[in-house]
C-alpha atoms as a PDB file:
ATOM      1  CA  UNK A   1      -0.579  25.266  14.883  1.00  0.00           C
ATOM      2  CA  UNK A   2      -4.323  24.092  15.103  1.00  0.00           C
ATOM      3  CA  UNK A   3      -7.146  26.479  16.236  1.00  0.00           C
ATOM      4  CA  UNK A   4      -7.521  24.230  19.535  1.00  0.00           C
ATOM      5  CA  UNK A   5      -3.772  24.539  20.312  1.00  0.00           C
ATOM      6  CA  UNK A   6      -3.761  28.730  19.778  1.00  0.00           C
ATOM      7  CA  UNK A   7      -6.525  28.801  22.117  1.00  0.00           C
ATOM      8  CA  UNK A   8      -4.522  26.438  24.467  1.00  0.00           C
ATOM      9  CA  UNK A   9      -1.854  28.850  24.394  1.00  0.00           C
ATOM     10  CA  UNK A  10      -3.947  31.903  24.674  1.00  0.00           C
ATOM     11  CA  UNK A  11      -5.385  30.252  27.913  1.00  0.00           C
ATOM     12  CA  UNK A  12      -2.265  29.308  29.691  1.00  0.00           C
ATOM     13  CA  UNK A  13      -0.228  32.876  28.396  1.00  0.00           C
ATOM     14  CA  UNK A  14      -3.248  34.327  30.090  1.00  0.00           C
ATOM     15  CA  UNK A  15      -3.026  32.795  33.245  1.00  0.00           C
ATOM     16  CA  UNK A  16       0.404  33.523  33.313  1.00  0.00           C
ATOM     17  CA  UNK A  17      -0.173  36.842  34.120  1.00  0.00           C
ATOM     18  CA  UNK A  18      -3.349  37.224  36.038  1.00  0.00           C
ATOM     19  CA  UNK A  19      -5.703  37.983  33.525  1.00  0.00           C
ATOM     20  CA  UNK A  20      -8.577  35.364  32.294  1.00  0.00           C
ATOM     21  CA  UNK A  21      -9.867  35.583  28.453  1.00  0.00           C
ATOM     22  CA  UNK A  22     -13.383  35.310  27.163  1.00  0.00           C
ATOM     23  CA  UNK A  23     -14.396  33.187  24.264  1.00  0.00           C
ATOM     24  CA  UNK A  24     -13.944  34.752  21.422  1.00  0.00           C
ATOM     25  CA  UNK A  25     -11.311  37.152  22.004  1.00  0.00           C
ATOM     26  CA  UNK A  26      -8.442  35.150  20.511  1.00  0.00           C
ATOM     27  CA  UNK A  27     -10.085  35.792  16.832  1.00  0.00           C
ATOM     28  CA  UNK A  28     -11.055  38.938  17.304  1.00  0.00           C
ATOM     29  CA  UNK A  29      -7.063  39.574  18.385  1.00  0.00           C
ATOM     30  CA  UNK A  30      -5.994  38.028  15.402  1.00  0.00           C
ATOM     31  CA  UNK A  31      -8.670  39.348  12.906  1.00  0.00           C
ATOM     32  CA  UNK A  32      -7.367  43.236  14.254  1.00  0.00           C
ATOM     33  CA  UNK A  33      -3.896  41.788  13.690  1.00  0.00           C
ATOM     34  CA  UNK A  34      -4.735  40.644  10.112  1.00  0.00           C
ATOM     35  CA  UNK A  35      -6.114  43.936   9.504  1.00  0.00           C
ATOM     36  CA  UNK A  36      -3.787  45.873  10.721  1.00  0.00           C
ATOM     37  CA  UNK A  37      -0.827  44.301   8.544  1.00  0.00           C
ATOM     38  CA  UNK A  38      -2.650  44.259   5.507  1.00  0.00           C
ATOM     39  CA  UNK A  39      -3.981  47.648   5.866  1.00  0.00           C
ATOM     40  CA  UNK A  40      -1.089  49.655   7.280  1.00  0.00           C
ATOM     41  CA  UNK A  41       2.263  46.972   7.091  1.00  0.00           C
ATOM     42  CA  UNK A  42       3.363  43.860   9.018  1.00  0.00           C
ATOM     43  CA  UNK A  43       4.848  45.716  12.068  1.00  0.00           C
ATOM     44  CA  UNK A  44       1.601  47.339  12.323  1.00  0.00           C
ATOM     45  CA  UNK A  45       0.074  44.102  13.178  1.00  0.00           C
ATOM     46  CA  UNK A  46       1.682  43.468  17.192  1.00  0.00           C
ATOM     47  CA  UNK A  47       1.754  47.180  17.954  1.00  0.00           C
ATOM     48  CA  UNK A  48      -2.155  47.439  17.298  1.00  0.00           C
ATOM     49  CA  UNK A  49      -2.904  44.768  19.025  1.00  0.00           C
ATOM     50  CA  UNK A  50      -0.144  45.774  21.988  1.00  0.00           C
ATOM     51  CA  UNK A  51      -2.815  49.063  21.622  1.00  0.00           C
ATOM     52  CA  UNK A  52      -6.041  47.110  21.695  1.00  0.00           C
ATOM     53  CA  UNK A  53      -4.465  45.368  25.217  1.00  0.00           C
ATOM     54  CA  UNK A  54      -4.127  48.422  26.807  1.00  0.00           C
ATOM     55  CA  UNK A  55      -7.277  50.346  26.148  1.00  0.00           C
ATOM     56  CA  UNK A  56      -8.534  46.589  27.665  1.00  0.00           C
ATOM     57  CA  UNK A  57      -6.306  46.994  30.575  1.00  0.00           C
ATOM     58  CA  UNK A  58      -8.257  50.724  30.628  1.00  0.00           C
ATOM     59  CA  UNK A  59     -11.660  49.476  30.863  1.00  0.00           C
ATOM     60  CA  UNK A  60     -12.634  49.184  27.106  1.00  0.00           C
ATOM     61  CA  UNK A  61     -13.784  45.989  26.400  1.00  0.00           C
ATOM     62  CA  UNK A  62     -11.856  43.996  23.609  1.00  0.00           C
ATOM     63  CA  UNK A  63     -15.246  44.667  21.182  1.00  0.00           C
ATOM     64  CA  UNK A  64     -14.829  48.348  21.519  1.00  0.00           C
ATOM     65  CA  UNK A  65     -11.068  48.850  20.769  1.00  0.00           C
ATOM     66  CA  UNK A  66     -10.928  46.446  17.912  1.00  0.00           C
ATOM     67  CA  UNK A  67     -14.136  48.122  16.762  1.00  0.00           C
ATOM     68  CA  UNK A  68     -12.006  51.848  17.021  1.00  0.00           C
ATOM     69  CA  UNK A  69      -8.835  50.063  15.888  1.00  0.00           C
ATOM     70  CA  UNK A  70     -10.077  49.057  12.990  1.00  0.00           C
ATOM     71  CA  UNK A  71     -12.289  52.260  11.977  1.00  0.00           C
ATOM     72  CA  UNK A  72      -8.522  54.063  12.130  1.00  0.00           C
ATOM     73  CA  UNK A  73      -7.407  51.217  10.131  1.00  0.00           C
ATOM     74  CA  UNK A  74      -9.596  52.009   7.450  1.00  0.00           C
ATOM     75  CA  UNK A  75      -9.390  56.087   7.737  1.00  0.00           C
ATOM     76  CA  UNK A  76      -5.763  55.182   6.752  1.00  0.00           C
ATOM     77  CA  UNK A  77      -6.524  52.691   3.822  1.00  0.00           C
ATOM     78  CA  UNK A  78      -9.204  54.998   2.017  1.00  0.00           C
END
């Protein structure tokens, strides 16, 4: 799948439930996801960013959660 066409996706998955994303947020979703498989194990990877959404859906913004996602990330890898 290209770049263009995740973003496509991300956009209309979105819409599909009320919610609007900002440019930008699809790779910082996948970058936490990344990390979060390599540093912990695959499975890690949709339940952090599952995680991420609702601190979002709490009023973090998406910069702030990845940012404390992936400081526990590393507590866990040192």
């Amino acid at each position: 799948m290209e770049p263009s066409e995740l973003d496509d996706w991300a956009a209309e998955a979105a819409a599909a439930v009320g919610v609007s994303i900002q440019p930008g947020d699809v790779a910082a979703v996948l970058d936490l996801a990344r990390d979060a498989a390599h540093g912990i194990t695959r499975p890690a990877a949709p339940l952090t960013t599952f995680i991420a959404g609702i601190a979002v859906g709490r009023g973090q913004s998406l910069a702030e959660a990845a940012a404390a996602l992936t400081a526990a990330i590393e507590r866990r890898t040192q």
